[in-house]
Structure formats: C-alpha cells, structure tokens
Protein backbone atom coordinates (compact mmCIF):
# COMPACT_ATOMS: atom_id res chain seq x y z
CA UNK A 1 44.59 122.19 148.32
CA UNK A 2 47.78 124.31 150.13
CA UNK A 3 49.40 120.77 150.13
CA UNK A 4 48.82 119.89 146.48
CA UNK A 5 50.05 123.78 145.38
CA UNK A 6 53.01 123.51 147.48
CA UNK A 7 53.96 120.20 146.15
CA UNK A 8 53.65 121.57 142.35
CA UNK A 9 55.80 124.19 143.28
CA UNK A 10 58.42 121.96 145.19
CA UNK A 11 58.48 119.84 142.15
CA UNK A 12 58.63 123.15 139.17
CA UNK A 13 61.39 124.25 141.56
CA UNK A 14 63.47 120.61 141.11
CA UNK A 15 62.85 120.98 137.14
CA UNK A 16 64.08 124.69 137.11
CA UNK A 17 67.19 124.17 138.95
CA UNK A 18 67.78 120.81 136.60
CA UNK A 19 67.94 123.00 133.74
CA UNK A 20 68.71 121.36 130.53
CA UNK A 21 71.75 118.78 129.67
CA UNK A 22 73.24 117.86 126.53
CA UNK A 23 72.19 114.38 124.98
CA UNK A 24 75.52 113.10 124.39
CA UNK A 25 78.99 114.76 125.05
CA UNK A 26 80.70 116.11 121.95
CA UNK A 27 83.50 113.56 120.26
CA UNK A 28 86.80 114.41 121.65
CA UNK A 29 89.32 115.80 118.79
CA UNK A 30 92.65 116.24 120.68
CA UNK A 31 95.02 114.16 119.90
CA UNK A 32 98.08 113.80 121.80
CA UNK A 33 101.46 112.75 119.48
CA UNK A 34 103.92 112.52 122.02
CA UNK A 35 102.79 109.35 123.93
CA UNK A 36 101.81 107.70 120.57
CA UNK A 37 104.85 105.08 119.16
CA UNK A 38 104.71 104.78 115.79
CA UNK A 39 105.93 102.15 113.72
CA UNK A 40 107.34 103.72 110.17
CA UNK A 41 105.82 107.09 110.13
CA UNK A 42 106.77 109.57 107.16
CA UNK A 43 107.39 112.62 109.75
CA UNK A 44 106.54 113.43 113.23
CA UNK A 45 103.32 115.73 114.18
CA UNK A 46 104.87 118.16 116.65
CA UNK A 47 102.99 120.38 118.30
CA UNK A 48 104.24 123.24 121.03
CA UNK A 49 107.42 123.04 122.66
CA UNK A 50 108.98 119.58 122.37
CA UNK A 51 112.56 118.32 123.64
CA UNK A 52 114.08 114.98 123.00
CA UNK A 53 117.10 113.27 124.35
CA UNK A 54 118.03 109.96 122.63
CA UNK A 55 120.49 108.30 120.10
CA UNK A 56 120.39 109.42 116.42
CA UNK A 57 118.94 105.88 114.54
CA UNK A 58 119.39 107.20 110.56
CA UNK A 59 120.43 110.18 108.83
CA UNK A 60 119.56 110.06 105.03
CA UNK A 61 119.79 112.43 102.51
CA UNK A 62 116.26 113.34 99.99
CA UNK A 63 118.30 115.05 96.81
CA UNK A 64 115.22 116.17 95.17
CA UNK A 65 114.15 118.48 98.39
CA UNK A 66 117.90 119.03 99.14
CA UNK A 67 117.05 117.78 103.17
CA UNK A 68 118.69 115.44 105.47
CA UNK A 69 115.91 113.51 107.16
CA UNK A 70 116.72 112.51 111.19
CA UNK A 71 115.23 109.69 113.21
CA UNK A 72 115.86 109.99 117.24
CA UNK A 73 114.94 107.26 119.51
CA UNK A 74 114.63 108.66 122.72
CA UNK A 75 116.59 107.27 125.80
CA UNK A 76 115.14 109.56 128.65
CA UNK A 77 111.55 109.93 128.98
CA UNK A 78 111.54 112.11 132.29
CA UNK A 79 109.88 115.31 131.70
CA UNK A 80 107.89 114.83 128.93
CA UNK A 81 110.99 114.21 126.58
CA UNK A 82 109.37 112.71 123.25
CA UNK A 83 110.27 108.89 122.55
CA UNK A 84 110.61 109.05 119.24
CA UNK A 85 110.90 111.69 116.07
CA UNK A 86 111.09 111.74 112.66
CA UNK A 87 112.14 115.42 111.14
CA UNK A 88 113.62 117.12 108.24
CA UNK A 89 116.52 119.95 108.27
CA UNK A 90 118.26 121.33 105.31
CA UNK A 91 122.01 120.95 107.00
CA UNK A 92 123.80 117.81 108.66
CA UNK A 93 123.52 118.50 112.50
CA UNK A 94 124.45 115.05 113.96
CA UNK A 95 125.93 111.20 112.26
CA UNK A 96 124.43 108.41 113.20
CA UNK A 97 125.37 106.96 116.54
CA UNK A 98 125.48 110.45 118.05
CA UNK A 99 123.94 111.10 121.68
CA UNK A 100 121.65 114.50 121.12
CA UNK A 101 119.30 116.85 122.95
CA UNK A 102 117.37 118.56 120.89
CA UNK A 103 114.08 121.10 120.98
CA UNK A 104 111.49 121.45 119.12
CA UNK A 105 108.62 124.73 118.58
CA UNK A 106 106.27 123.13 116.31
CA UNK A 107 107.38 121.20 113.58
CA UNK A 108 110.60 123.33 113.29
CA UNK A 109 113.93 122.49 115.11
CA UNK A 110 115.27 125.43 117.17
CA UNK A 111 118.70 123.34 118.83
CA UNK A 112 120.53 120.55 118.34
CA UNK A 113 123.21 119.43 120.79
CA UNK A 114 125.66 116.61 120.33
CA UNK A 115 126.10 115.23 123.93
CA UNK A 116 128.62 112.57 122.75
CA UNK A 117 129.65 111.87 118.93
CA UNK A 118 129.55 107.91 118.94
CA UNK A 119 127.45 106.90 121.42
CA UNK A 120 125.78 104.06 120.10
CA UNK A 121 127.78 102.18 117.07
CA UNK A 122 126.34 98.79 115.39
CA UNK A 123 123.81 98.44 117.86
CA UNK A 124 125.92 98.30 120.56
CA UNK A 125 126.87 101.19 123.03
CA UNK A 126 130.40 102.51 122.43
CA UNK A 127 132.71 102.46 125.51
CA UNK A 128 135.92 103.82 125.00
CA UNK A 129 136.89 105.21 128.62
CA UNK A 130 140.58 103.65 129.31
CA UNK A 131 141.37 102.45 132.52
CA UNK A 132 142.70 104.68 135.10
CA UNK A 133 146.48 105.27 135.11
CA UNK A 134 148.37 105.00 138.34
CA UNK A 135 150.30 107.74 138.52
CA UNK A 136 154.25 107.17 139.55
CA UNK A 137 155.22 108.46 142.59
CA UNK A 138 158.10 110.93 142.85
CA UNK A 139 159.00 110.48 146.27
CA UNK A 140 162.14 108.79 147.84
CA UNK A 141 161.75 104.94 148.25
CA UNK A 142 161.91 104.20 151.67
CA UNK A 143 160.73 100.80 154.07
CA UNK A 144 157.45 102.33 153.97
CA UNK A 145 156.26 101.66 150.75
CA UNK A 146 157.31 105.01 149.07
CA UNK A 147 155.24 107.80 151.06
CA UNK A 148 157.52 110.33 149.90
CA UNK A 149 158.83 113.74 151.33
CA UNK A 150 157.31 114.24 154.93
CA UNK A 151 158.03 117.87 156.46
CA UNK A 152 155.85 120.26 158.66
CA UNK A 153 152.83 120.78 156.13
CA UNK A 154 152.87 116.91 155.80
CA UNK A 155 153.55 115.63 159.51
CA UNK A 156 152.41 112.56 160.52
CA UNK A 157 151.80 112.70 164.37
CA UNK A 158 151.07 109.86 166.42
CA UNK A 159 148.06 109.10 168.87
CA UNK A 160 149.07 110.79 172.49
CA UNK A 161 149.91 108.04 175.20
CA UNK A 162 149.18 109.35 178.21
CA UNK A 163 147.53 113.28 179.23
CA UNK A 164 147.32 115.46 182.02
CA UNK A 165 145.49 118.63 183.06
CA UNK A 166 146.21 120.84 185.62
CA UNK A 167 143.87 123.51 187.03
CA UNK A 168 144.92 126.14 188.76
C-alpha cells in the first residue's frame, strides 16, 4: 500500500512540474525588409535606423506629388548596409551615377552624402585618375644620372673599409 501511495505521488509530482504547454506556437509576424531583394517594388519598407552605401540607379521626377523618387543599389553590404532602396525626397540630392552613403530613421532620409559624383556612367564604372606625372628634376646633370645638389644635410657616405678599437 506505502509503495502504491508513493508511486501516485511520484507520478502527480511529474504532472505538476510538467505544467501546461501551448498546442502550437503562435505564427511568426516579423518581417525583416532589409535581407529581402525585391524585383520592382513601388517604395522601400524601412524600419529603424538604416544606412546604405551604393551607386544611385534612377532619379525621376513625380510632378503631381512634386518628389524626386531615388533607387540605390547597394555596393557594400558589411554592417548591415541595405542592398537595395527605393525612396522619395522633395529636393534633388544626388544624379544618377553618383557614389552615396546615405541613412535612414524610418521611412524618412536624415543624410545624404555624395562620395564621388560619376561613379558609375552607362553601366560601366568611370575611371578618370590620370597617370602619374614624373616630376622634372631641378638638379645639375651630372655622370650620375642627375642626383642633384649633394651638401651636408644630403651626404652620401660610403661603407667603412677597415675599423679599429682601442681600449684603454
């Protein structure tokens, strides 16, 4: 009888500690826009603090809501930079082509910074660095090869031959 009471009580123990547990777990509702590509939307869903870093694609201008409408593809994706967005703003901030950080608090811009006008034209990154100039030298000619003026502050002494130490 002690055996069967202490096993009942073993057992109402287990099922009181188990307590009760949902039947299913609730449908998740966050959605996450920043990882999402997508392929013509009407604007970006923004939400928090956003940054991107990429090439502006199009700038085009909606008369009838008096905004310019921006599309950014993203080139840097370190930090959580966006990969894409699509966003309105009532004055021209950047042309097409442009290289641009900007941030975002919501769905409203806060900066907009023009790394390098140009960037990207046609399709095609825009390089337009020259080649470097070789500076002429102003020095005398001489046999070797134009070094120029040598005095004290530019001395050129040779390796030592031979040394010797004394001690005393």
């Amino acid at each position: 009888m002690k055996r069967i009471v202490s096993s009942l009580c073993v057992v109402l123990l287990f099922l009181f500690v188990q307590g009760c547990a949902p039947k299913s777990p609730p449908p998740s509702t966050l959605k996450t826009y920043a990882n999402e590509k997508e392929t013509n939307p009407k604007l970006s869903k923004l939400v928090g603090k956003n940054y991107i870093k990429g090439v502006v694609r199009a700038v085009n201008h909606d008369p009838v809501a008096q905004t310019w409408n921006y599309e950014i593809d993203g080139i840097e994706l370190t930090n959580g930079k966006l990969p894409y967005v699509n966003f309105n703003h009532k004055s021209v901030l950047a042309n097409e082509g442009d290289l641009v950080y900007a941030s975002f608090d919501g769905m409203r811009m806060t900066e907009m910074f023009v790394i390098k006008a140009g960037f990207y034209k046609g399709g095609k990154q825009a390089t337009t660095t020259p080649p470097p100039v070789r500076k002429k030298s102003s020095g005398k000619s001489s046999d070797d090869g134009g070094a120029g003026k040598r005095d004290k502050a530019h001395q050129v002494v040779g390796v030592p031959q031979e040394e010797t130490v004394k001690l005393n």
